[in-house]
N, C-alpha and C. Protein backbone atom coordinates (compact mmCIF):
# COMPACT_ATOMS: atom_id res chain seq x y z
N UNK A 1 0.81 -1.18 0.00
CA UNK A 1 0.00 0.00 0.00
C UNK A 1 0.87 1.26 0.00
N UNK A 2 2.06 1.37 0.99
CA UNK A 2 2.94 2.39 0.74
C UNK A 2 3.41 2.93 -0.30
N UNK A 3 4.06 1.64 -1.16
CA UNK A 3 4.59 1.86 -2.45
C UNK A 3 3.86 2.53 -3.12
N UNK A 4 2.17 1.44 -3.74
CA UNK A 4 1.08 1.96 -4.45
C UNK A 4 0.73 3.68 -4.52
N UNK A 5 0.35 4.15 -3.26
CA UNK A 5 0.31 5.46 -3.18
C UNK A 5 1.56 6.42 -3.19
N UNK A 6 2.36 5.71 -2.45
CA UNK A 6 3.69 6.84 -2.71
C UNK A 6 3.91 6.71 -4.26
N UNK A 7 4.12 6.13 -5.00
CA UNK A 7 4.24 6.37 -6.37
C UNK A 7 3.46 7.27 -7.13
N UNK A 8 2.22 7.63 -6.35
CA UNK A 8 1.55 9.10 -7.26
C UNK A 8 2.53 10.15 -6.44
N UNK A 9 2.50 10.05 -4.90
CA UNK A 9 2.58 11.32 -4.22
C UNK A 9 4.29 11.79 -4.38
N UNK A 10 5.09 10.87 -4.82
CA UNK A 10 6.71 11.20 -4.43
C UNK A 10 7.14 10.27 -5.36
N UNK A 11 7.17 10.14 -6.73
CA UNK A 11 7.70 9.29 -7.75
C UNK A 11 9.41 9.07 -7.31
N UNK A 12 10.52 10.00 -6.76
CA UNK A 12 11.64 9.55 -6.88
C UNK A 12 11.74 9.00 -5.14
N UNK A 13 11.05 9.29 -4.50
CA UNK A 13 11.25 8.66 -3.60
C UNK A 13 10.25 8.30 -2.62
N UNK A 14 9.44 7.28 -2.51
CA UNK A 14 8.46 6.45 -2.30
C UNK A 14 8.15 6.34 -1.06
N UNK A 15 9.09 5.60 -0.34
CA UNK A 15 9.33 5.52 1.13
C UNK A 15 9.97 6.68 1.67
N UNK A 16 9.99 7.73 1.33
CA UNK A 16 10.94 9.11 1.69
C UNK A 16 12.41 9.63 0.90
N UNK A 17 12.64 10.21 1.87
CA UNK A 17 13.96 11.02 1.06
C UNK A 17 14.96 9.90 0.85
N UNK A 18 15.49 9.72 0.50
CA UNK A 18 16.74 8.68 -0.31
C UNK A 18 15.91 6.84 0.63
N UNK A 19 14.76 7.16 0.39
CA UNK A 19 13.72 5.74 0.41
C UNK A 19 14.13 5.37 2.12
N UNK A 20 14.14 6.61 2.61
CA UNK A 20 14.73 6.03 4.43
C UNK A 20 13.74 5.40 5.18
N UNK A 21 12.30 5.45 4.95
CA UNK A 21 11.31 4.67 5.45
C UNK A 21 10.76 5.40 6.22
N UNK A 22 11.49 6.35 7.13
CA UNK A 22 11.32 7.09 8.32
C UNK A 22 9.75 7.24 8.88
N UNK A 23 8.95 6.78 10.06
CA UNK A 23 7.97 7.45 10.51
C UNK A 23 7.62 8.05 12.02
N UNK A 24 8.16 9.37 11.03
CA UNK A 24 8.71 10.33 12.31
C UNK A 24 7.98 11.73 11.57
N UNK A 25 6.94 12.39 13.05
CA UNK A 25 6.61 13.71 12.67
C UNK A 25 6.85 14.59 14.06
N UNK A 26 6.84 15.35 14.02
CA UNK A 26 6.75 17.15 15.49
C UNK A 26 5.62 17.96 14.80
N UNK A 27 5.19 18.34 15.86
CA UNK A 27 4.46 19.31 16.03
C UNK A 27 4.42 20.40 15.26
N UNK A 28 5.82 21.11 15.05
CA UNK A 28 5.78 22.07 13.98
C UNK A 28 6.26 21.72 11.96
N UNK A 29 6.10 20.40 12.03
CA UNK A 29 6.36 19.85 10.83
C UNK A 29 7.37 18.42 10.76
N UNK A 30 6.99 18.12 9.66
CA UNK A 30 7.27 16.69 9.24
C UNK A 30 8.91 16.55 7.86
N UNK A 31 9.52 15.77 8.73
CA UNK A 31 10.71 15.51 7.22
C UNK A 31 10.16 14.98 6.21
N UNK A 32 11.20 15.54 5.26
CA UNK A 32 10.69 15.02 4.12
C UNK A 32 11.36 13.38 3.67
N UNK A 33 12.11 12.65 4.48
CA UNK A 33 12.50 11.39 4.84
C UNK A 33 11.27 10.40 4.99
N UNK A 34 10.19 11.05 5.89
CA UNK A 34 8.93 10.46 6.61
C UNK A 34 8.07 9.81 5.31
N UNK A 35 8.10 8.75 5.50
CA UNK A 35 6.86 8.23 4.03
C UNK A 35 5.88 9.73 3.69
N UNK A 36 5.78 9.75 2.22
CA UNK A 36 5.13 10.74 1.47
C UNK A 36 3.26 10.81 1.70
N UNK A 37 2.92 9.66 2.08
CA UNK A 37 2.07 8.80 2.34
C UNK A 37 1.06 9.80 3.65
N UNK A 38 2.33 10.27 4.36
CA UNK A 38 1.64 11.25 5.37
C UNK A 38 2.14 12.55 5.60
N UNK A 39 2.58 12.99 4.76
CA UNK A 39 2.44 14.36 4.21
C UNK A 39 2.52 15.17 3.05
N UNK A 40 2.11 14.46 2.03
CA UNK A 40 2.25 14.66 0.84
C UNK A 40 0.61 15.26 0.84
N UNK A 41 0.59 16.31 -0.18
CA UNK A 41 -0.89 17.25 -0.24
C UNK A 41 -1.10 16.93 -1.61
N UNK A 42 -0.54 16.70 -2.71
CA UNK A 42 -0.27 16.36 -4.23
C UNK A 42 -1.65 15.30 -4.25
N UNK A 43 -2.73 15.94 -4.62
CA UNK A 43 -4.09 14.83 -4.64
C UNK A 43 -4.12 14.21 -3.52
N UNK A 44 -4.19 14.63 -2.53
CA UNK A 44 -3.90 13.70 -1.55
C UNK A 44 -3.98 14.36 0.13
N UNK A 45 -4.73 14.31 0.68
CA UNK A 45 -5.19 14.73 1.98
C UNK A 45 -4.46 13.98 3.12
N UNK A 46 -3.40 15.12 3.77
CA UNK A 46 -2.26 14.00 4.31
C UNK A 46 -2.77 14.11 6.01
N UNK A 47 -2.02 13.29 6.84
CA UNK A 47 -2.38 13.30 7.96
C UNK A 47 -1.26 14.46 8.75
N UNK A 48 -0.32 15.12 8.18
CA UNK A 48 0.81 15.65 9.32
C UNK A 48 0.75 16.52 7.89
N UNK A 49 1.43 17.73 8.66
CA UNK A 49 1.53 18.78 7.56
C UNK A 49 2.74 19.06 7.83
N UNK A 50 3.78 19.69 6.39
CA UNK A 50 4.78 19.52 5.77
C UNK A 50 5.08 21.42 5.22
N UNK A 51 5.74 21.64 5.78
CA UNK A 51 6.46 22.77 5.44
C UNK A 51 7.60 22.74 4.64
N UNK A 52 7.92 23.72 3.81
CA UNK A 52 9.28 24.07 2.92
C UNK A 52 10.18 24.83 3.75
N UNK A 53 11.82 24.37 3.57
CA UNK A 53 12.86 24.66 4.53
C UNK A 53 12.50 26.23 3.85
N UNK A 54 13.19 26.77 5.31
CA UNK A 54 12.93 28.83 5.16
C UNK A 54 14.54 29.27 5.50
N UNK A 55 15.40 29.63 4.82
CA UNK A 55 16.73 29.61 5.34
C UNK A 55 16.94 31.19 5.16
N UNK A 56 15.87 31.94 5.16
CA UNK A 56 16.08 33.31 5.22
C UNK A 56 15.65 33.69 6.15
């Protein structure tokens, strides 16, 4: 089931960032390591919400 859906939500990486499996979220946001599965918004209504790094 992971695979299945991560393949719409995160085509290069399925299980997460370099496929780490990771299921790990905080309070103020989720890695992008963490299956796509639960925070991916791409058609897709995620359970943990996912912010873009802010380095300014």
């Amino acid at each position: 089931m992971v695979e299945k859906y991560g393949k719409r939500l995160y085509e290069d990486h399925v299980l997460g960032y370099k496929n780490s499996q990771l299921l790990f979220g905080l309070e103020h946001n989720t890695p992008n390591n963490t299956l796509p599965i639960f925070w991916s918004e791409k058609d897709w209504n995620p359970i943990f919400k996912r912010y873009g790094k802010n380095y300014g």
